[in-house]
Protein backbone atom coordinates (compact mmCIF):
# COMPACT_ATOMS: atom_id res chain seq x y z
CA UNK A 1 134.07 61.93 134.64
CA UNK A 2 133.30 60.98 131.12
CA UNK A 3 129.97 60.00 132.43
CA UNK A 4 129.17 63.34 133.46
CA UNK A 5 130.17 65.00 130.64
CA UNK A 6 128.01 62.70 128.14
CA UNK A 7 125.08 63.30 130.98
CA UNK A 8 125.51 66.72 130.62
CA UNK A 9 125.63 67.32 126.90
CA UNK A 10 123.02 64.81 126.93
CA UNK A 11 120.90 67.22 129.25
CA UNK A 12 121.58 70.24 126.86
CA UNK A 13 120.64 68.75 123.94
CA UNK A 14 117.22 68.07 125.70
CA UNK A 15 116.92 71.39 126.57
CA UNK A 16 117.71 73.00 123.18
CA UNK A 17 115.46 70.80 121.63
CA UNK A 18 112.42 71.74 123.88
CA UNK A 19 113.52 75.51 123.53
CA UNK A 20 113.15 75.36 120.05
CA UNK A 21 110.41 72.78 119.81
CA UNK A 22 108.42 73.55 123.10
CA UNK A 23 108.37 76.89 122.73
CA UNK A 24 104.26 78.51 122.02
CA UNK A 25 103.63 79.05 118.54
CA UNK A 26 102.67 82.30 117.50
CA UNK A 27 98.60 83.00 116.85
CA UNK A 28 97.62 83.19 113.69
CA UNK A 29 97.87 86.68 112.15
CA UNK A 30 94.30 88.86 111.91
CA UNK A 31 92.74 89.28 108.92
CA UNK A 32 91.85 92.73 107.46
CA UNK A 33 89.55 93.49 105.20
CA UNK A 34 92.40 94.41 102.59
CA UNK A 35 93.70 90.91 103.30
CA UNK A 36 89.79 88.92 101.94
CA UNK A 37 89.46 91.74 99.51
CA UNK A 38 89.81 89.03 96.24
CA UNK A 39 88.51 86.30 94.36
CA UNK A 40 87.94 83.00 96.42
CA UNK A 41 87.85 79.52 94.82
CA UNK A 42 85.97 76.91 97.02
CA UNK A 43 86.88 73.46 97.09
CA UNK A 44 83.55 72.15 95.41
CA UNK A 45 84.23 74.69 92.32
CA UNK A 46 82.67 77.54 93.54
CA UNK A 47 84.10 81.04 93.75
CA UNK A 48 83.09 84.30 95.80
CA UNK A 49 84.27 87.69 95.02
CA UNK A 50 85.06 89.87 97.75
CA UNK A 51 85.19 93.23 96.60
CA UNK A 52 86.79 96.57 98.52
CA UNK A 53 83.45 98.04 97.86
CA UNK A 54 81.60 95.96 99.98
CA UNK A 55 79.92 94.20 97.41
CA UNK A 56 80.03 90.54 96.77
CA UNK A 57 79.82 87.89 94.09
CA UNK A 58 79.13 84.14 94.60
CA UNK A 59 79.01 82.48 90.81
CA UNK A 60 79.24 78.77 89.60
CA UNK A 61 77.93 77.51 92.55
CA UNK A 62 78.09 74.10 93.33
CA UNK A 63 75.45 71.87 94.70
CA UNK A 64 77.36 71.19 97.81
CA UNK A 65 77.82 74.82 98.83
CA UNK A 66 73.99 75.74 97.90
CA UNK A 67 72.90 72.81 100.25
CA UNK A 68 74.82 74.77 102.43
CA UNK A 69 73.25 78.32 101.66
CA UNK A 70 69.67 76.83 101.64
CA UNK A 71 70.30 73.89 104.36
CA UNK A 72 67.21 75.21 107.00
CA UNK A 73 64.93 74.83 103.63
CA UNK A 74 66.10 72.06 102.35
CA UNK A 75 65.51 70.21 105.59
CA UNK A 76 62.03 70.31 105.03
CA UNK A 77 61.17 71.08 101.31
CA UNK A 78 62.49 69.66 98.10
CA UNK A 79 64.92 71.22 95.36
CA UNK A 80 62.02 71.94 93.09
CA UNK A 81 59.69 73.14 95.44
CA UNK A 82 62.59 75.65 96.49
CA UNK A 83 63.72 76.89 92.98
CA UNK A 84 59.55 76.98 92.03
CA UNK A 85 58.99 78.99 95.31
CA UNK A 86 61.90 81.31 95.81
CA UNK A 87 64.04 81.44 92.27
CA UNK A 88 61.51 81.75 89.27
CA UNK A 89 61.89 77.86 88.77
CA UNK A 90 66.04 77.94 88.20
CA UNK A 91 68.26 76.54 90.23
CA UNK A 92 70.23 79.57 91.22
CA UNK A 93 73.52 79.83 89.55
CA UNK A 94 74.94 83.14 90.88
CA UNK A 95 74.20 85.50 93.13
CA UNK A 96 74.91 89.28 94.41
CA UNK A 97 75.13 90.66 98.19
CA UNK A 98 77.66 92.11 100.36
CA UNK A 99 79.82 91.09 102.82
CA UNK A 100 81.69 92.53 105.86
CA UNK A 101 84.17 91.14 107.78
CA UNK A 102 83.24 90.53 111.93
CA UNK A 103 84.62 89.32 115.35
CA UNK A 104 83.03 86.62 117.58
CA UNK A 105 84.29 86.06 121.24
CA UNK A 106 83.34 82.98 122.70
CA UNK A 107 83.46 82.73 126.41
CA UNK A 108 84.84 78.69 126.63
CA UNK A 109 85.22 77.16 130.04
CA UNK A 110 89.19 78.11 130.74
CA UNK A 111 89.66 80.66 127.88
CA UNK A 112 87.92 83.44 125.48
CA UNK A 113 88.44 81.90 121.63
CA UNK A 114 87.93 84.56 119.29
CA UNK A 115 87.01 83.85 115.55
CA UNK A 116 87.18 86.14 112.42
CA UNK A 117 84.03 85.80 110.21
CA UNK A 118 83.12 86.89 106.52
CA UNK A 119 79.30 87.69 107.04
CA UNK A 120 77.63 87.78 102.98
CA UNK A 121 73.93 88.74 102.86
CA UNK A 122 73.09 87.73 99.18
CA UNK A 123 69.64 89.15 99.45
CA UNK A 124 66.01 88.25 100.28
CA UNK A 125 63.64 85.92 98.60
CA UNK A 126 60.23 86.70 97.88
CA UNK A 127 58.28 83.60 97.79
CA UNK A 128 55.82 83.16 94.98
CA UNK A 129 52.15 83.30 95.39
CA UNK A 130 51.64 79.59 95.05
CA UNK A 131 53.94 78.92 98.25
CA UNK A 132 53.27 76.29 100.73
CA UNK A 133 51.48 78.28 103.81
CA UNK A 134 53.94 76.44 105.53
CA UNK A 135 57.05 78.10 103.67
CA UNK A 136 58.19 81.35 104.69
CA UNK A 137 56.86 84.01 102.43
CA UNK A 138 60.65 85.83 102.67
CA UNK A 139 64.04 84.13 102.56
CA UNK A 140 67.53 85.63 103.37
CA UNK A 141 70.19 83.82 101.84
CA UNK A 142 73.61 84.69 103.65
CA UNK A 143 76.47 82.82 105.26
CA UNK A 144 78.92 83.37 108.17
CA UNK A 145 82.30 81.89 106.43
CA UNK A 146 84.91 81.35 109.28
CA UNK A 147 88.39 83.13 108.88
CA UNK A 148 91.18 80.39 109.07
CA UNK A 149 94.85 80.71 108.84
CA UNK A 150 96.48 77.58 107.47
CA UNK A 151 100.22 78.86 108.10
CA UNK A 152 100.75 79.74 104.24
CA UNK A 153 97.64 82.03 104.25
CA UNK A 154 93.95 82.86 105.08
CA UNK A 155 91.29 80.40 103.77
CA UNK A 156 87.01 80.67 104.43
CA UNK A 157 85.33 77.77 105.72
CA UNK A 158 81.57 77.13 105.39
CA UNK A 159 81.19 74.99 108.78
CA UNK A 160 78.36 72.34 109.14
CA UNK A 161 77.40 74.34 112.81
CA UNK A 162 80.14 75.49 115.20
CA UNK A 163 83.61 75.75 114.36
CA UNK A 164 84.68 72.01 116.10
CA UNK A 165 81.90 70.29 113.93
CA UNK A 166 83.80 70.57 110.37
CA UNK A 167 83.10 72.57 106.57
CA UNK A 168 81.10 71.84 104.37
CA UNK A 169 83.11 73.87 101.91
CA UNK A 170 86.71 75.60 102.08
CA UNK A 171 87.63 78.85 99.62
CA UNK A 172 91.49 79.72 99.31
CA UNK A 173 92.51 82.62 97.08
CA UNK A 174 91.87 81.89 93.76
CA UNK A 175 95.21 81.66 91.14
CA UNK A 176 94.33 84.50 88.69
């Protein structure tokens, strides 16, 4: 008898743990464009400015996230040949655009994943007259930041390709 009973609470303790444990986890919330509308510090020291206007700020950018920005150049030219060709010979510091936010659905094998994605078009690049023929003679600098939810709150990733390959930099909402 006192077997059974032991067995039995034994039994529901397992299966209050697994209800509470077991149970699916909520998806993360979706963003809105009131909830990027602010300033976002990046892990490398950058920040972006999302404003309700549409309009966008990127300032104190770091040479990580710029690698980022300019990654199909830089694969085949060099920093000075880039800020010579495209940026009046400075290494760009800041920049200006807008930004929107945007839904991808990816059709995987078993499932759709959707993703949430700050698109920021910071403009075209004329290239100056003395440009490698092999250079593009226009470059437009933009970025497709991923959406995340990290439990506590959103955060933008700049990913290295597709989302399962890893950022290169991560913005959270800046303190002040």
């Amino acid at each position: 008898m006192r077997i059974r009973a032991v067995a039995g609470a034994t039994t529901l303790m397992l299966l209050l743990t697994c209800g509470v444990g077991c149970a699916p986890s909520a998806p993360p919330p979706r963003p809105t464009t009131a909830d990027l509308t602010r300033a976002w510090c990046g892990s490398s020291g950058d920040r972006i400015d999302l404003r309700q206007d549409g309009s966008s700020g990127l300032g104190q950018i770091s040479d990580a996230y710029l690698a980022h920005l300019l990654g199909d150049l830089r694969d085949t030219w060099s920093d000075e040949y880039i800020w010579r060709t495209y940026f009046d010979g400075r290494r760009p510091a800041s920049a200006h655009g807008t930004w929107l936010l945007s839904e991808y659905e990816h059709e995987g094998d078993d499932h759709a994943d959707e993703y949430r994605w700050v698109r920021l078009d910071l403009g075209e690049r004329k290239a100056a007259a003395t440009r490698d023929q092999e250079s593009p003679e226009r470059y437009r600098i933009s970025d497709a930041l991923l959406v995340s939810h990290d439990g506590n709150g959103f955060e933008l990733l700049a990913l290295n390709g597709r989302p399962d390959e890893g950022w290169s930099s991560r913005f959270t909402p800046c303190a002040d």
